[in-house]
C-alpha atoms as a PDB file:
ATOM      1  CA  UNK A   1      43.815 -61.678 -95.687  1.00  0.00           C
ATOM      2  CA  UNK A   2      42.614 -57.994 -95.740  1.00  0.00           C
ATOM      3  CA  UNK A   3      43.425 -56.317 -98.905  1.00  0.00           C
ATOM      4  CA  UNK A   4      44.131 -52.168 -98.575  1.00  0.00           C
ATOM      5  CA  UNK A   5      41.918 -50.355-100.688  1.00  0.00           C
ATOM      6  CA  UNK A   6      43.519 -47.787-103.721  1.00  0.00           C
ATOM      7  CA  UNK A   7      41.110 -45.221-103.996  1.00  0.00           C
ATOM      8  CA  UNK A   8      41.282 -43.213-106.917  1.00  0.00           C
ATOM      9  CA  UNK A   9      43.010 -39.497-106.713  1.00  0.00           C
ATOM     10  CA  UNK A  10      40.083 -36.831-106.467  1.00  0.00           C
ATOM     11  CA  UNK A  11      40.698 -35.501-109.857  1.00  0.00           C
ATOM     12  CA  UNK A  12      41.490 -38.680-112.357  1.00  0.00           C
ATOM     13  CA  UNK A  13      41.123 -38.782-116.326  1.00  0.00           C
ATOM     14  CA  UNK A  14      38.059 -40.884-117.409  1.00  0.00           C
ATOM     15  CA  UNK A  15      36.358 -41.806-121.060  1.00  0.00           C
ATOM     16  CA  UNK A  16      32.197 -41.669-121.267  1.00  0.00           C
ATOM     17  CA  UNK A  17      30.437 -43.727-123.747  1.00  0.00           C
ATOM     18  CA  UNK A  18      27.199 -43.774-124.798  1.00  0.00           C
ATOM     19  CA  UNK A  19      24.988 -46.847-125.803  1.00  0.00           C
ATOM     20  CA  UNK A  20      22.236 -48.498-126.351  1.00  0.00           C
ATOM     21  CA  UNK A  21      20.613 -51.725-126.030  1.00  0.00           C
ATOM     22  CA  UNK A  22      17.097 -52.207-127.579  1.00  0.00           C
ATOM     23  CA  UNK A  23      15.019 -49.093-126.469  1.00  0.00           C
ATOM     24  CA  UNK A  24      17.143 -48.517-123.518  1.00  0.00           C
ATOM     25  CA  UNK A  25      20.255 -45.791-123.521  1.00  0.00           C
ATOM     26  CA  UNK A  26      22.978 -44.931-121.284  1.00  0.00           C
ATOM     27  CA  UNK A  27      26.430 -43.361-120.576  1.00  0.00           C
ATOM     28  CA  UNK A  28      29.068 -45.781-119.407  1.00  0.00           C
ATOM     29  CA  UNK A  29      31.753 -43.646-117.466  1.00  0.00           C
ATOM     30  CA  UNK A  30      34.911 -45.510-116.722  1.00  0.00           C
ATOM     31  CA  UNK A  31      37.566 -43.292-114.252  1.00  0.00           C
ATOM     32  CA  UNK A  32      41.447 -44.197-113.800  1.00  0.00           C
ATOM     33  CA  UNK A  33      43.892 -44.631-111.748  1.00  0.00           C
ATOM     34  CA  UNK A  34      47.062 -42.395-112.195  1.00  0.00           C
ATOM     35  CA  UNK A  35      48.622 -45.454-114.376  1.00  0.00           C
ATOM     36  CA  UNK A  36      45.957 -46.107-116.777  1.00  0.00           C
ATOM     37  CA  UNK A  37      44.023 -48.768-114.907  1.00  0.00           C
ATOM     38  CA  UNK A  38      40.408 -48.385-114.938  1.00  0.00           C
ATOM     39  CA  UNK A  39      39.167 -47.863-111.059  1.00  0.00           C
ATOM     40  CA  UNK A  40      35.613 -46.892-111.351  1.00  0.00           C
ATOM     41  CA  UNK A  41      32.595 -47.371-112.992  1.00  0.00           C
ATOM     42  CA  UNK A  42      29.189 -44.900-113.473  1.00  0.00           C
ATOM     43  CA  UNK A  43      26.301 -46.011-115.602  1.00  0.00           C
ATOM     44  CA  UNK A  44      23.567 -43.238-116.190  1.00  0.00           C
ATOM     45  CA  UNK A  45      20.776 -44.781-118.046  1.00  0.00           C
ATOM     46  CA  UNK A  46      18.122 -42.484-119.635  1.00  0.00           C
ATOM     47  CA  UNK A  47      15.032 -43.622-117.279  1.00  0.00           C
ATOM     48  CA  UNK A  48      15.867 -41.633-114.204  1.00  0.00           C
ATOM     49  CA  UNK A  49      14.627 -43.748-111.007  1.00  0.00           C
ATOM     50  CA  UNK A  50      13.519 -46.570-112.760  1.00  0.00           C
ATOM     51  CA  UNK A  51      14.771 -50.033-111.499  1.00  0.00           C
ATOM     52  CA  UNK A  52      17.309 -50.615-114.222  1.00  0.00           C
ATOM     53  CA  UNK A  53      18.831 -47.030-113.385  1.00  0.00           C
ATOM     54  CA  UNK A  54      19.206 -47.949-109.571  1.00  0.00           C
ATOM     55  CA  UNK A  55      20.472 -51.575-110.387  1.00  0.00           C
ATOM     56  CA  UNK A  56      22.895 -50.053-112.816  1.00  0.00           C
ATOM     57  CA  UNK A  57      24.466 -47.616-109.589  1.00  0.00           C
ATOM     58  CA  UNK A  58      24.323 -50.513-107.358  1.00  0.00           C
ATOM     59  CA  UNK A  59      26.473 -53.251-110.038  1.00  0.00           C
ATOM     60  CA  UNK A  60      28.825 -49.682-110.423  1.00  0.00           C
ATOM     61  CA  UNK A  61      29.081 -49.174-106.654  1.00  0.00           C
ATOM     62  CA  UNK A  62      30.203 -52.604-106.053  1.00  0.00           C
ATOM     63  CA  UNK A  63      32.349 -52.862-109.071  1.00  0.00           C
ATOM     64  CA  UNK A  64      34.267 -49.879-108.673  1.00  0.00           C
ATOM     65  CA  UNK A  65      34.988 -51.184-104.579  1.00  0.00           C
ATOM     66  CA  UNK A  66      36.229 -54.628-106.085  1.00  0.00           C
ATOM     67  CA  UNK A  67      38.667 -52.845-108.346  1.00  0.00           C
ATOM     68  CA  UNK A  68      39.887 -50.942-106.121  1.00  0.00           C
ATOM     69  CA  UNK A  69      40.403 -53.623-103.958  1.00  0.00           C
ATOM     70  CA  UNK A  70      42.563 -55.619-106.427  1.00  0.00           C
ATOM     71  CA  UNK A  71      39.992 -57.472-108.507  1.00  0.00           C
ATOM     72  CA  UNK A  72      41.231 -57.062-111.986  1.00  0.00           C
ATOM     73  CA  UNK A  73      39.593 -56.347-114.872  1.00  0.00           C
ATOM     74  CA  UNK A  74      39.769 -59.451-116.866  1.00  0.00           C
ATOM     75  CA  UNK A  75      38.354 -60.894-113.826  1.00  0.00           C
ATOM     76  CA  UNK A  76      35.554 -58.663-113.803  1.00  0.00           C
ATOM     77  CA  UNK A  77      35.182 -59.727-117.199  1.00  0.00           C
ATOM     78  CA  UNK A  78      35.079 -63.675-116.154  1.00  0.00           C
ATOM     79  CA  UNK A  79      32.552 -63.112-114.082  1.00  0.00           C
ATOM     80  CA  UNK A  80      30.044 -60.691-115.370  1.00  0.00           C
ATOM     81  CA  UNK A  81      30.118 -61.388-119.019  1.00  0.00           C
ATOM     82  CA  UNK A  82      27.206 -63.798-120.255  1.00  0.00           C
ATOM     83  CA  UNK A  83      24.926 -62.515-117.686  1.00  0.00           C
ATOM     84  CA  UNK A  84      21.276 -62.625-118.905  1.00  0.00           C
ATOM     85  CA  UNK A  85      18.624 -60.285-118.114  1.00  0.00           C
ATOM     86  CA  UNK A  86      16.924 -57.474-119.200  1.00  0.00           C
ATOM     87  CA  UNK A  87      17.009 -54.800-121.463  1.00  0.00           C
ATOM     88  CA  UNK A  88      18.780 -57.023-123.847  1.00  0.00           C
ATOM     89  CA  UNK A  89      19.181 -57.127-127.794  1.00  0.00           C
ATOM     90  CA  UNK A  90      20.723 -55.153-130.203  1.00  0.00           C
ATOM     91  CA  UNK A  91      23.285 -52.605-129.421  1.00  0.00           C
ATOM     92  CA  UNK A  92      24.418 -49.462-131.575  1.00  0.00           C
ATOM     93  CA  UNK A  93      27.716 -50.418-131.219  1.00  0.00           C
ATOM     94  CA  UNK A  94      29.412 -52.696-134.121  1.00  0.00           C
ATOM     95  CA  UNK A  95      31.919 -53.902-132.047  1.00  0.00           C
ATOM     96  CA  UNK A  96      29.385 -55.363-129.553  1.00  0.00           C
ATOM     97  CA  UNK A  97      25.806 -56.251-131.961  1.00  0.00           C
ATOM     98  CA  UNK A  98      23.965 -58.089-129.116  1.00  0.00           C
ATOM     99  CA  UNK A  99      24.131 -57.632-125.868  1.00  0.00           C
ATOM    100  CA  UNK A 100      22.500 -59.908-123.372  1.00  0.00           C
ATOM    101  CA  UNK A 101      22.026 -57.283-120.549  1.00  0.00           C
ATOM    102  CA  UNK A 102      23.607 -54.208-119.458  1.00  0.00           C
ATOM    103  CA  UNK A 103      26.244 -55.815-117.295  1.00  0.00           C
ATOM    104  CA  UNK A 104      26.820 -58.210-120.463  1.00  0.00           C
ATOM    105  CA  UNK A 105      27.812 -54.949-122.449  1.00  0.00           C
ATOM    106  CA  UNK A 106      29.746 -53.273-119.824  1.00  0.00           C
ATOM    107  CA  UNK A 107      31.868 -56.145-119.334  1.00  0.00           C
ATOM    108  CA  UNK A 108      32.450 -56.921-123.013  1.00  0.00           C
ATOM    109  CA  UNK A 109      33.595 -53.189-123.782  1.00  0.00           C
ATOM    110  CA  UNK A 110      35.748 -53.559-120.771  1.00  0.00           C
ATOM    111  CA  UNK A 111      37.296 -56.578-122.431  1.00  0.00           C
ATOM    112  CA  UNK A 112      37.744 -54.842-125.915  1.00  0.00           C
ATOM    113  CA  UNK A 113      39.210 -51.661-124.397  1.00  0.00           C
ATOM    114  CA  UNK A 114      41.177 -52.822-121.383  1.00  0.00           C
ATOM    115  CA  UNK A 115      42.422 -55.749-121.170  1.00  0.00           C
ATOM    116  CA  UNK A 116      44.862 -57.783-123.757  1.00  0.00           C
ATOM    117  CA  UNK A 117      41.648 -60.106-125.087  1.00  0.00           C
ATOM    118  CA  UNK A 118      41.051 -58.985-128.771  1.00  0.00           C
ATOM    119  CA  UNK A 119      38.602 -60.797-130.734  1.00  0.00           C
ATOM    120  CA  UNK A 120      39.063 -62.670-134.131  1.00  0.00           C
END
């Protein structure tokens, strides 16, 4: 089965947030679709051409093509949250203390902010 892909409009409403986990920060950009859904992903971490910057656009790249293919985001969520890897540790956000990687964080805020999972 071949799945048609819903690219987003060329001008769509998005949220930035900034983080950081240990020493590391970044700007999490998440764009939407016309009805709310999030569609895309950017991550712009604060080391310009390091390795973690360029893995960061490559997990977005793919991500973004997934949802807009039909993978939803608590999904996503299933299958990228708990990843382990470097930079990991503490996070400046309360919601989110620890993070185990960046790709850990992005799909926990993803799961506190868009889907219908609330923590207790």
């Amino acid at each position: 089965m071949v799945s048609a892909r819903n690219a987003l409009p060329s001008t769509r409403s998005s949220i930035t947030h900034k983080f950081v986990i240990g020493a590391h920060e970044g700007y999490l950009t998440v764009g939407f679709h016309a009805d709310g859904r999030p569609g895309e992903l950017f991550i712009k971490m604060s080391k310009e051409g390091s390795t973690i910057s360029g893995m960061c656009q490559a997990f977005c790249r793919a991500f973004s093509l997934a949802l807009q293919y039909g993978l939803s985001v608590e999904e996503a969520v299933v299958r990228f949250k708990g990843m382990r890897f470097e930079p990991m540790g503490a996070t400046n956000n309360p919601e989110i203390p620890e993070a185990l990687s960046v790709v850990d964080y992005v799909a926990r805020f993803l799961e506190l902010h868009f889907t219908g999972v609330r923590r207790g």
